[in-house]
C-alpha atoms as a PDB file:
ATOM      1  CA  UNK A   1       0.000   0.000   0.000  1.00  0.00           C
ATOM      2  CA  UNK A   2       1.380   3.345  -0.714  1.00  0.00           C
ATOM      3  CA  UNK A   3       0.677   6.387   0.902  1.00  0.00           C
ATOM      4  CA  UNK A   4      -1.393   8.950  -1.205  1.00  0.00           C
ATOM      5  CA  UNK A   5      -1.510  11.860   1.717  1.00  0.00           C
ATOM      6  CA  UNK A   6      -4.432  13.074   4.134  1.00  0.00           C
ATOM      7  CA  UNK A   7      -7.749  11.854   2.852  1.00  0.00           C
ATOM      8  CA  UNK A   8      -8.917  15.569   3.381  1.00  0.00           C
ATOM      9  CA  UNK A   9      -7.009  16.557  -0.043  1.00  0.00           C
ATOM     10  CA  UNK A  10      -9.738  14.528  -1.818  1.00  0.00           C
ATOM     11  CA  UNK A  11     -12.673  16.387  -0.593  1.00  0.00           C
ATOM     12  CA  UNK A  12     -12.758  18.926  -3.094  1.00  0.00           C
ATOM     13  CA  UNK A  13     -10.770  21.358  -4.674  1.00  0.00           C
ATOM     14  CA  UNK A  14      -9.492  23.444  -2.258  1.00  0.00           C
ATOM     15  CA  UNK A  15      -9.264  21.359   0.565  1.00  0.00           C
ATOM     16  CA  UNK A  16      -5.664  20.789  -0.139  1.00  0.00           C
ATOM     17  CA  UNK A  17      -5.282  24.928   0.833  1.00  0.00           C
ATOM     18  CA  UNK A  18      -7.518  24.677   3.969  1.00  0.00           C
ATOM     19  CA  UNK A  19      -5.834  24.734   7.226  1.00  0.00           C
ATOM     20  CA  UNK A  20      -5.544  20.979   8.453  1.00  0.00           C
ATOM     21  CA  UNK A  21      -6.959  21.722  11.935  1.00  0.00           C
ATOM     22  CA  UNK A  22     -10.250  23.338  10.558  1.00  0.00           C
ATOM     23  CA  UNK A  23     -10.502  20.243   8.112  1.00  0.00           C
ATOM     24  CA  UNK A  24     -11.029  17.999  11.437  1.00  0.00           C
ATOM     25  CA  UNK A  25     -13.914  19.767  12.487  1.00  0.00           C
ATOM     26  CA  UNK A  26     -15.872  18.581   9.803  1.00  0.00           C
ATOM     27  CA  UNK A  27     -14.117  15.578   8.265  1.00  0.00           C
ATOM     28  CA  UNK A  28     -16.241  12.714   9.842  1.00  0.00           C
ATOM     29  CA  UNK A  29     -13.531  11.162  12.550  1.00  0.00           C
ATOM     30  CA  UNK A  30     -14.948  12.758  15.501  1.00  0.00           C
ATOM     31  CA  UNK A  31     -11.369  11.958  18.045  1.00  0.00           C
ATOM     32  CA  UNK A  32      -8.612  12.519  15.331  1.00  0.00           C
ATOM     33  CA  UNK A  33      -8.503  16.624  16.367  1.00  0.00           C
ATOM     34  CA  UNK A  34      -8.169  15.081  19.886  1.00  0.00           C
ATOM     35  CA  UNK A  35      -6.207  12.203  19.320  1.00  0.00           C
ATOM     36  CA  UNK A  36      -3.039  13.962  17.009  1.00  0.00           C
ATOM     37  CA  UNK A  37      -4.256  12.049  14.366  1.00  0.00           C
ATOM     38  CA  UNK A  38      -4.685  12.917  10.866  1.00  0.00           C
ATOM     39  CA  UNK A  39      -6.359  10.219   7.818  1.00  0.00           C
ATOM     40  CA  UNK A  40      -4.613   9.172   5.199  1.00  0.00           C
ATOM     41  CA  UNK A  41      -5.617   7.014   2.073  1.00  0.00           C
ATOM     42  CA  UNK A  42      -3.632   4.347   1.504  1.00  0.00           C
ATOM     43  CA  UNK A  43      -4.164   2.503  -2.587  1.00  0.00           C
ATOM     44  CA  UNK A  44      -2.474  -0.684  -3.602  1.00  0.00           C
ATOM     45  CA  UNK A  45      -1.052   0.021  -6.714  1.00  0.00           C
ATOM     46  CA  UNK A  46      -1.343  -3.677  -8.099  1.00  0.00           C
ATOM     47  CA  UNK A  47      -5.047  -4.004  -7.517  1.00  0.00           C
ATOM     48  CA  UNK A  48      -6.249  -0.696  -6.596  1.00  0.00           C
ATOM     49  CA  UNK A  49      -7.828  -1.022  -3.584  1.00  0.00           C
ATOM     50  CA  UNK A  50      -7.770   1.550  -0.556  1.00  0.00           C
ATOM     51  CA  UNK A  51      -8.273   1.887   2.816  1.00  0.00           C
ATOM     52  CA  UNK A  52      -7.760   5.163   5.139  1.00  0.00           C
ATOM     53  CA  UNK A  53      -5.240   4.417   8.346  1.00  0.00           C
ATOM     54  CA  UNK A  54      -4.957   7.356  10.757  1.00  0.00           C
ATOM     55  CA  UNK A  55      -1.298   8.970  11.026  1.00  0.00           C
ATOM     56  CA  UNK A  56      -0.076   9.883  14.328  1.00  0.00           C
ATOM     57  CA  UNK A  57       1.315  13.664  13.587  1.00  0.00           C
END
C-alpha cells in the first residue's frame, strides 16, 4: 500500500489549501482533532484497492 496523503485533499478542490486543523472539524472522525491524528488514504497500486489508516502527527 502506498501512501497517497491526508484523505482531506480529496474532498474537493481546495481542501488541499484549507488549514488541516479546521478540516477535522468537519471531516467525519470525531477523536482525530483530539487524538493527534490525521487520515490518510492508503491505494495498492497492483489491484487498486484503498483503505484510510490514521497517522499519528
Amino acid at each position: 500500500m502506498e501512501n497517497t496523503g491526508k484523505e482531506m485533499d480529496y474532498y474537493d478542490d481546495y481542501s488541499a489549501y484549507m488549514p488541516i486543523d479546521q478540516m477535522k472539524l468537519f471531516d467525519g472522525y470525531p477523536n482525530d482533532f483530539k487524538n493527534g491524528e490525521c487520515p490518510h488514504l492508503f491505494k495498492c497500486p497492483s489491484c487498486g484497492k484503498d483503505k484510510i489508516e490514521m497517522i499519528k502527527e
